[in-house]
N, C-alpha and C. Protein backbone atom coordinates (compact mmCIF):
# COMPACT_ATOMS: atom_id res chain seq x y z
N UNK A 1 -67.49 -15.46 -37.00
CA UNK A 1 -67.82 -16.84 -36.69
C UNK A 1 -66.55 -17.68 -36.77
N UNK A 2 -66.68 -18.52 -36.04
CA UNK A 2 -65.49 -19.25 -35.66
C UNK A 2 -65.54 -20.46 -37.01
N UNK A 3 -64.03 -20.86 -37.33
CA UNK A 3 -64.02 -22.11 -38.34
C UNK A 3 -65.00 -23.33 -38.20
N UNK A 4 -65.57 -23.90 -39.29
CA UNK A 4 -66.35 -25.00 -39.24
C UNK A 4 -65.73 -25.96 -38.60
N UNK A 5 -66.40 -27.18 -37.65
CA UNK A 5 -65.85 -28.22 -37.39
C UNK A 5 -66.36 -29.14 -38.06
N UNK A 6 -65.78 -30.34 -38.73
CA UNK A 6 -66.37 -31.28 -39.17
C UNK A 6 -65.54 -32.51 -38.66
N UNK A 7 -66.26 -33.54 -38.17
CA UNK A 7 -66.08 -34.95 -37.89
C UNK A 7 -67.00 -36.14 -38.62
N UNK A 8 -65.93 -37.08 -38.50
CA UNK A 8 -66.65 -38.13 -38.66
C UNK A 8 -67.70 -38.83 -37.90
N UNK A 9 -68.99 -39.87 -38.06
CA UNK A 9 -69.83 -40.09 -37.26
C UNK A 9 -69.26 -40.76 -36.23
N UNK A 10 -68.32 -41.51 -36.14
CA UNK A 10 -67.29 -42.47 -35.39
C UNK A 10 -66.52 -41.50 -34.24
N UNK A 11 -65.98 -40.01 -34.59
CA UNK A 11 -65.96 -39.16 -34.27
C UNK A 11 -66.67 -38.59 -33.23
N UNK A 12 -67.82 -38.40 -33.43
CA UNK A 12 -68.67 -37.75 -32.78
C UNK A 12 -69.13 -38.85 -31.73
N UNK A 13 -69.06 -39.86 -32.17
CA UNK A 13 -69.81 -41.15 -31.80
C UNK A 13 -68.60 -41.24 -30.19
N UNK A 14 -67.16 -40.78 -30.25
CA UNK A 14 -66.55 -41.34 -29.55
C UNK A 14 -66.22 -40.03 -28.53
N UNK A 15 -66.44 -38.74 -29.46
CA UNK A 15 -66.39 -37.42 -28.30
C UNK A 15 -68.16 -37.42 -27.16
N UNK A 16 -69.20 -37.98 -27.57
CA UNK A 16 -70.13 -37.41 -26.82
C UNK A 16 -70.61 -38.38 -26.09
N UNK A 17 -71.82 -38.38 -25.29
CA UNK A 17 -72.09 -39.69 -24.08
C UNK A 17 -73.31 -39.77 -25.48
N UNK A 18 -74.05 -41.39 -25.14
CA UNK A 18 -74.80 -42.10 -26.12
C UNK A 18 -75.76 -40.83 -26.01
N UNK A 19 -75.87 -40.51 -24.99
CA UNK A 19 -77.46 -39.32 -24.76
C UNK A 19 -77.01 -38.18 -25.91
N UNK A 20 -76.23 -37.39 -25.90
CA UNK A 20 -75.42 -36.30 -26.20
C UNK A 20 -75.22 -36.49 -28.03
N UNK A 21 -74.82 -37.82 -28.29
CA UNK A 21 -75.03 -37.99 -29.44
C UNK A 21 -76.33 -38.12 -30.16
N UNK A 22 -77.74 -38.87 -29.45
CA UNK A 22 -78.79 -38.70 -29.65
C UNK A 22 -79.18 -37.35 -30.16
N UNK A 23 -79.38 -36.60 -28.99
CA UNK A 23 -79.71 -35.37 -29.37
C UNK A 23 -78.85 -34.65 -30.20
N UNK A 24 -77.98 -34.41 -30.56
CA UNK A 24 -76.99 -33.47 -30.82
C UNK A 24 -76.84 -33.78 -32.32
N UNK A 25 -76.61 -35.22 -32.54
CA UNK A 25 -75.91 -35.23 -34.30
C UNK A 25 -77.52 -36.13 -34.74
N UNK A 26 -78.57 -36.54 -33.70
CA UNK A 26 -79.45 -37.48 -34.35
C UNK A 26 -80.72 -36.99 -34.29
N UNK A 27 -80.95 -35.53 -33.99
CA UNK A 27 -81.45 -34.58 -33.55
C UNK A 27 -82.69 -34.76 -32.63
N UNK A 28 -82.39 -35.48 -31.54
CA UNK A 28 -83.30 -35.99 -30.95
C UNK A 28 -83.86 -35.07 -29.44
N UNK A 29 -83.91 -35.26 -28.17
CA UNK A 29 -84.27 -34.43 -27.21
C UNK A 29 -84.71 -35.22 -26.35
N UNK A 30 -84.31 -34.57 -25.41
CA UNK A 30 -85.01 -34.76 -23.89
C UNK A 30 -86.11 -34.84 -22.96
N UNK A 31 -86.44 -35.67 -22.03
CA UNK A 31 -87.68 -35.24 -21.43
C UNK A 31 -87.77 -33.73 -21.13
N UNK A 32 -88.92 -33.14 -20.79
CA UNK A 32 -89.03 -32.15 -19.87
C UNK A 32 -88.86 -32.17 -18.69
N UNK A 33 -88.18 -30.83 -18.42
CA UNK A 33 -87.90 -31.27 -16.90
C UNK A 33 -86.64 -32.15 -16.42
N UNK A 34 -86.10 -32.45 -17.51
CA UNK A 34 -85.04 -33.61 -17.02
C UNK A 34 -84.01 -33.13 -17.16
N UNK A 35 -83.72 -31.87 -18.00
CA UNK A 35 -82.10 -31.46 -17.77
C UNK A 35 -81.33 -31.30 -17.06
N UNK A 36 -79.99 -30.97 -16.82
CA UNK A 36 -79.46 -30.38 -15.67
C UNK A 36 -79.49 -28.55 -15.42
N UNK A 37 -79.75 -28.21 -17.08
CA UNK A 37 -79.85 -26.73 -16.33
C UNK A 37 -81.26 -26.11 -16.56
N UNK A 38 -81.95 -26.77 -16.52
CA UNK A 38 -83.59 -26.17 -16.94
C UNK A 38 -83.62 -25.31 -16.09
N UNK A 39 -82.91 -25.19 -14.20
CA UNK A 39 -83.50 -24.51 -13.35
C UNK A 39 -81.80 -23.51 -12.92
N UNK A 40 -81.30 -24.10 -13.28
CA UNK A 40 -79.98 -23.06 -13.27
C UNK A 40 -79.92 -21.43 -13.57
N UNK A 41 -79.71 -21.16 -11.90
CA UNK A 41 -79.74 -19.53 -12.51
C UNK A 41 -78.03 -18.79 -12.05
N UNK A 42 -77.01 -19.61 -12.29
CA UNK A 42 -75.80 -18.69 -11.71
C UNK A 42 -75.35 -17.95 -12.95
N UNK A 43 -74.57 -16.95 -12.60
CA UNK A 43 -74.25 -16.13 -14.08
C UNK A 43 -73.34 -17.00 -14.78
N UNK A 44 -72.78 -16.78 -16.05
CA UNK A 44 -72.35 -17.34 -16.92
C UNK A 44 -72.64 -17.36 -18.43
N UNK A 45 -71.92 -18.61 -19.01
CA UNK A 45 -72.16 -18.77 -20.49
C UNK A 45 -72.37 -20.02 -20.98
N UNK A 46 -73.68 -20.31 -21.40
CA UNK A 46 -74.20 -21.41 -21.71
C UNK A 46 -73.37 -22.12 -23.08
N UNK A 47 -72.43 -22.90 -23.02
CA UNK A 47 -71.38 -23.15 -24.78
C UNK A 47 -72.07 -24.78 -25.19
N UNK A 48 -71.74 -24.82 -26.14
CA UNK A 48 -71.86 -25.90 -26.76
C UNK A 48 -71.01 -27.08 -26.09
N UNK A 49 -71.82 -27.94 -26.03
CA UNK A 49 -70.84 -29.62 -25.37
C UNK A 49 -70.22 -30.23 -26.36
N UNK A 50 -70.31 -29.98 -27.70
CA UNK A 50 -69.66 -30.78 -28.42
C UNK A 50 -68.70 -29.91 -29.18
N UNK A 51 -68.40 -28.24 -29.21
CA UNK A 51 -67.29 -28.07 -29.83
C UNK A 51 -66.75 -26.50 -28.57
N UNK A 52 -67.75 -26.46 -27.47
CA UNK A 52 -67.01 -25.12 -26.47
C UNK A 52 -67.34 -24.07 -27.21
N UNK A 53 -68.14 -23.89 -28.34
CA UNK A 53 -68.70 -21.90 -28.64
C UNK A 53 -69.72 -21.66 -27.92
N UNK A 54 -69.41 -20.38 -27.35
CA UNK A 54 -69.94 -19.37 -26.49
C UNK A 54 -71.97 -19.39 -27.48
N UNK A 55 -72.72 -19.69 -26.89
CA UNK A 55 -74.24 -20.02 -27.20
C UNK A 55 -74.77 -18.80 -27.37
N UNK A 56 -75.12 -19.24 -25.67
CA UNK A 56 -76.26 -18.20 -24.61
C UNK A 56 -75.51 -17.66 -23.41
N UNK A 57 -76.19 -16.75 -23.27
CA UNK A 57 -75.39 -15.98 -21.85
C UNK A 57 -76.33 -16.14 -20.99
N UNK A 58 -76.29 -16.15 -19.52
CA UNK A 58 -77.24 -16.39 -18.23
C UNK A 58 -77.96 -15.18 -18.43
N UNK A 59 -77.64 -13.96 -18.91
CA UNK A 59 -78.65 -13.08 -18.69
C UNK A 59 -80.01 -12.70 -19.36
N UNK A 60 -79.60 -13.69 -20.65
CA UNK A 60 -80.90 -13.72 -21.65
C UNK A 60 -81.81 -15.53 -21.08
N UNK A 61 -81.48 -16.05 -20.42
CA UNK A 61 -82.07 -16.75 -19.90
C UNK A 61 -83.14 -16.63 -18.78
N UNK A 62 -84.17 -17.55 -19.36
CA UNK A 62 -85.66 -16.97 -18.06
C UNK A 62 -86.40 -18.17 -17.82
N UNK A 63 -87.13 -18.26 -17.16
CA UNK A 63 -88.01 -19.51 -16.83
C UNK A 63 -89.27 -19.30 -17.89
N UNK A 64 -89.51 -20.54 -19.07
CA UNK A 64 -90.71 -20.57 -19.97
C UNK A 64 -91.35 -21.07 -19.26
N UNK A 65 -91.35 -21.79 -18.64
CA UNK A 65 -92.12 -23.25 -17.85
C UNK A 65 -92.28 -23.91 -18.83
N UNK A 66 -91.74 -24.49 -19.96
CA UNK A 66 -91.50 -25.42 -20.91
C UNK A 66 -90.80 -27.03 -20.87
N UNK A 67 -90.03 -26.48 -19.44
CA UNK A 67 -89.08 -27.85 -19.21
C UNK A 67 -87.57 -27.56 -19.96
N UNK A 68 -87.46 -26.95 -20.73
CA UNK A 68 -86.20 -27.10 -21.21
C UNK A 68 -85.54 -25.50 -21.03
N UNK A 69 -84.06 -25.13 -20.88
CA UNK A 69 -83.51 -24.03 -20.64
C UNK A 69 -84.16 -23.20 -22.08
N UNK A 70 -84.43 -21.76 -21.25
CA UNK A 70 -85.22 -21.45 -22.53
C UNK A 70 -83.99 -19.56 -22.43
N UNK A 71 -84.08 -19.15 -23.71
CA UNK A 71 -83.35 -17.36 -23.99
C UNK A 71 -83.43 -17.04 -24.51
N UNK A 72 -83.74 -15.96 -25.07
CA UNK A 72 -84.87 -14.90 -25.48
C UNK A 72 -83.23 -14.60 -26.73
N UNK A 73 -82.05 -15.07 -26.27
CA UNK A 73 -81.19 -14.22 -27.90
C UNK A 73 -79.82 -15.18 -27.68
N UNK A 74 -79.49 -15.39 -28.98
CA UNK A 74 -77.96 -16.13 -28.97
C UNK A 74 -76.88 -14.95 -28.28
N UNK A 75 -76.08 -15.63 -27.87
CA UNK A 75 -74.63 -14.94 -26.83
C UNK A 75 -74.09 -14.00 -28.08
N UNK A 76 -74.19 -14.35 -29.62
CA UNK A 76 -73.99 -12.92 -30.34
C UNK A 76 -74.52 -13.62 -31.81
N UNK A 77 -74.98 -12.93 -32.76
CA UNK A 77 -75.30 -12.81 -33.78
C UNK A 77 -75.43 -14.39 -34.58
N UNK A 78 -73.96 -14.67 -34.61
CA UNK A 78 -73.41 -15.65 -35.61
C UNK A 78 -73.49 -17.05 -34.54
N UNK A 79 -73.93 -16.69 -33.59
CA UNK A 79 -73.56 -18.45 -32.61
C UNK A 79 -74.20 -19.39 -33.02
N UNK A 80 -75.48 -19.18 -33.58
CA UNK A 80 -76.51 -19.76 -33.92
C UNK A 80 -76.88 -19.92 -35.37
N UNK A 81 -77.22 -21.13 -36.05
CA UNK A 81 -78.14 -20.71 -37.24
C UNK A 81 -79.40 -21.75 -37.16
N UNK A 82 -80.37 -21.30 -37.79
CA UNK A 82 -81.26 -22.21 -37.98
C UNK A 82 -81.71 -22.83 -39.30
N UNK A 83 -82.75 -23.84 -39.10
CA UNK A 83 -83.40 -24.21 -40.58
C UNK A 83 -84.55 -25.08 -40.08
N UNK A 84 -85.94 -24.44 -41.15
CA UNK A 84 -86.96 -25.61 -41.32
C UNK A 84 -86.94 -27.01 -40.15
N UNK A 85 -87.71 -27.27 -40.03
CA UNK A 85 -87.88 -28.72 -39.29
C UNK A 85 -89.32 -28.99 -39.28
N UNK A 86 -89.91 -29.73 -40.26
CA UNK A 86 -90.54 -30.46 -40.47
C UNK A 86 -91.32 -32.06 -40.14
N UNK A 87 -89.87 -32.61 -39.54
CA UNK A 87 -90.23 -33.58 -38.64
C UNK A 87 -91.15 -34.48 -38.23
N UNK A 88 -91.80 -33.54 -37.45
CA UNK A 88 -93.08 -33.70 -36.75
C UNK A 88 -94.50 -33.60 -37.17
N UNK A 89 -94.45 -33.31 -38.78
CA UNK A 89 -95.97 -33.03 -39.45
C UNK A 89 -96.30 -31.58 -39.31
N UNK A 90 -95.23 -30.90 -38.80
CA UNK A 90 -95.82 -29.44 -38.81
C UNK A 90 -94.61 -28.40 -38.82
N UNK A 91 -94.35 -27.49 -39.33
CA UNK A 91 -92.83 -26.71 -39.32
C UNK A 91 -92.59 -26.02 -37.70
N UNK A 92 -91.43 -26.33 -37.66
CA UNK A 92 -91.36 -25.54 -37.08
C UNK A 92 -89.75 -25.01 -37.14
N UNK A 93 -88.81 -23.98 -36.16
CA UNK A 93 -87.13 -23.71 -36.47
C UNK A 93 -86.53 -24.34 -35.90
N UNK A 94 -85.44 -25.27 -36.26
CA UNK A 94 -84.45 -25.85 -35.70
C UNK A 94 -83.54 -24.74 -35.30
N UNK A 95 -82.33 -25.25 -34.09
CA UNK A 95 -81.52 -24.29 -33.65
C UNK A 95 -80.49 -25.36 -33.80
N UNK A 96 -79.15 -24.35 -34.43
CA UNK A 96 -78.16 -25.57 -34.57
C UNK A 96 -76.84 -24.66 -34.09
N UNK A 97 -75.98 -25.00 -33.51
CA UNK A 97 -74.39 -24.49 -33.60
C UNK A 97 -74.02 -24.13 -34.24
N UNK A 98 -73.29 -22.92 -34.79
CA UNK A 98 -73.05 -22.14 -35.98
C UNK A 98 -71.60 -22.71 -36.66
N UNK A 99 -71.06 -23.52 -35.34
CA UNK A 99 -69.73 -23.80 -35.53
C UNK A 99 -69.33 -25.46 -35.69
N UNK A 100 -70.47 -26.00 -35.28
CA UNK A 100 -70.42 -27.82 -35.36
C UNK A 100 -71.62 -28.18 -35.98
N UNK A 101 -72.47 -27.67 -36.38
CA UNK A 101 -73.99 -28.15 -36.80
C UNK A 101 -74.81 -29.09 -36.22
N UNK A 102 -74.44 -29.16 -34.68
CA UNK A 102 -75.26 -29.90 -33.30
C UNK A 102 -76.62 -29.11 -33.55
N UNK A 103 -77.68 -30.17 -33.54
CA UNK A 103 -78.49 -29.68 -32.75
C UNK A 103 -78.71 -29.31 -31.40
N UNK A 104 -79.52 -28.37 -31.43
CA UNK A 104 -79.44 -27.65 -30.32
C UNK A 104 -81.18 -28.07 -29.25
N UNK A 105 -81.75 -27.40 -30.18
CA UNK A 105 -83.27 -27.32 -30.26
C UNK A 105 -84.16 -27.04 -30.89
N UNK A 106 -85.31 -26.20 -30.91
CA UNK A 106 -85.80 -24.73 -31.46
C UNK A 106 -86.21 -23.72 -31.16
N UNK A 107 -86.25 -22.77 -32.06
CA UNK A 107 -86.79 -21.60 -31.37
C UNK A 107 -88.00 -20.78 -32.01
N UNK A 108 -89.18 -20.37 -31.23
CA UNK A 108 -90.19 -19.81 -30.93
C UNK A 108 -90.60 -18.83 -30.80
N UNK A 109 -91.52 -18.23 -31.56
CA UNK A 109 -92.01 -16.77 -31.67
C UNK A 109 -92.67 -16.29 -30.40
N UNK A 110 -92.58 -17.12 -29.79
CA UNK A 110 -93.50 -16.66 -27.98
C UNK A 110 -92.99 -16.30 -26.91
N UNK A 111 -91.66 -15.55 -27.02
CA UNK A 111 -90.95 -15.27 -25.91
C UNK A 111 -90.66 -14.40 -25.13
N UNK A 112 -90.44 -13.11 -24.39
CA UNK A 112 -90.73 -12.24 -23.62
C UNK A 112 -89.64 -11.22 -24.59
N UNK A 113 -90.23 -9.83 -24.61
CA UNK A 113 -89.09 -8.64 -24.82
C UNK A 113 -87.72 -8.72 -24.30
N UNK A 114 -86.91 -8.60 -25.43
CA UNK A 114 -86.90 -7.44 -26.35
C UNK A 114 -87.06 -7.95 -27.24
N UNK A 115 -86.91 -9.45 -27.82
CA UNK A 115 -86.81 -10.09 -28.90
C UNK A 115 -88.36 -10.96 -29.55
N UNK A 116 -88.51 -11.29 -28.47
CA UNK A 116 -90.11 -12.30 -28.05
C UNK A 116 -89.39 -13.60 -29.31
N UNK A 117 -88.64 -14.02 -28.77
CA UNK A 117 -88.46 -15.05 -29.53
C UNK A 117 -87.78 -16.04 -28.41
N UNK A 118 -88.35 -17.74 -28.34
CA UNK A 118 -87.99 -18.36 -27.01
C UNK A 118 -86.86 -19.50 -27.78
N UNK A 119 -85.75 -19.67 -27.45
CA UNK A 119 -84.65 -20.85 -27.75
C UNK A 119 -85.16 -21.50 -26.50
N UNK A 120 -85.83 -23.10 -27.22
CA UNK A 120 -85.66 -23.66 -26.13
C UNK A 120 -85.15 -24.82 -26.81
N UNK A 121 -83.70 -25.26 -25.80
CA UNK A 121 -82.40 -25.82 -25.79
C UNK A 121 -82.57 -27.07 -24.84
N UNK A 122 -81.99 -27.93 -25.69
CA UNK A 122 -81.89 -29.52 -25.16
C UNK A 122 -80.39 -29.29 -23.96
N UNK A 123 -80.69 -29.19 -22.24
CA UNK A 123 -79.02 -29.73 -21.66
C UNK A 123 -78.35 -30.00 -22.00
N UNK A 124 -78.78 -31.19 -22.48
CA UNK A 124 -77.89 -32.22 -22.93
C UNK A 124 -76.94 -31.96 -24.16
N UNK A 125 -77.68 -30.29 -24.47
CA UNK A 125 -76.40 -29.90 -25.79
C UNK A 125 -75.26 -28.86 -25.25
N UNK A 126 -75.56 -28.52 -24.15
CA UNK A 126 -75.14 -27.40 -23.84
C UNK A 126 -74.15 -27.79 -21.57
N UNK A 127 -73.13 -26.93 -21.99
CA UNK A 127 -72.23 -26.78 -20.96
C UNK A 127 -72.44 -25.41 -20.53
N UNK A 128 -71.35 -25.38 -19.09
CA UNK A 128 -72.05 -24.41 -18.28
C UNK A 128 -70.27 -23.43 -18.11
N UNK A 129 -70.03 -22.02 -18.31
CA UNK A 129 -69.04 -21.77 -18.05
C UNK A 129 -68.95 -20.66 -17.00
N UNK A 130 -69.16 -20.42 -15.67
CA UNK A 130 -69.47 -19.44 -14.65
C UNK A 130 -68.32 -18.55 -15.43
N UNK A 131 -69.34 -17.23 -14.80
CA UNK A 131 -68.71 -15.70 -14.92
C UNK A 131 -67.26 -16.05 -13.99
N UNK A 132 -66.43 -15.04 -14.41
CA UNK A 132 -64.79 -14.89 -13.06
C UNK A 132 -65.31 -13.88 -12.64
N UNK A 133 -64.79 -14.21 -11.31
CA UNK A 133 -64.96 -12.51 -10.47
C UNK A 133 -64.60 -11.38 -10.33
């Protein structure tokens, strides 16, 4: 795993767009349906917008019909951690950056083999890096 990043809120406040900070350090989210890559299928590597680590890869990505980019496994082991989220009156897993502690989203025991587990990921946290040829 790559070194921790830590910033200040002023920091963060001045690297991300108002949306980006919402979701990301205020752990907030998106409509459905409204991202830019909910429907994105070119190969690649889905990284983090606020510090560039490698996430999700295009190939563990699938259509939930959830509205939000959804993948069945982090791009490797350590990309990801989670915790509790309570929030909402009911638990459920937060998904956070292993390397900036952005929220991400959460993730879900309902997801297709091999893992059946669904990350479903706010756009707005996540950048797009196409495969080279």
């Amino acid at each position: 795993m790559a070194r921790k990043i830590s910033k200040s809120e002023a920091e963060w406040k001045d690297d991300l767009s108002p949306e980006q900070y919402r979701i990301l350090r205020k752990k907030g989210t998106e409509p459905a349906f409204s991202g830019a890559w909910c429907d994105h299928k070119d190969p690649g590597s889905y990284i983090c917008v606020a510090c560039g680590q490698s996430l999700f890869d295009s190939d563990t990505k699938y259509d939930s019909g959830s509205g939000w980019p959804s993948f069945y496994q982090p791009a490797s082991e350590d990309a990801v951690e989670t915790e509790e989220d309570r929030s909402l009156g009911r638990v459920r897993t937060e998904v956070l950056c292993s390397r900036c502690d952005s929220h991400l989203g959460h993730v879900f025991e309902d997801g297709p083999n091999p893992t059946g587990l669904r990350y479903c990921i706010n756009s707005a946290a996540l950048d797009f890096e196409e495969d080279a040829e």
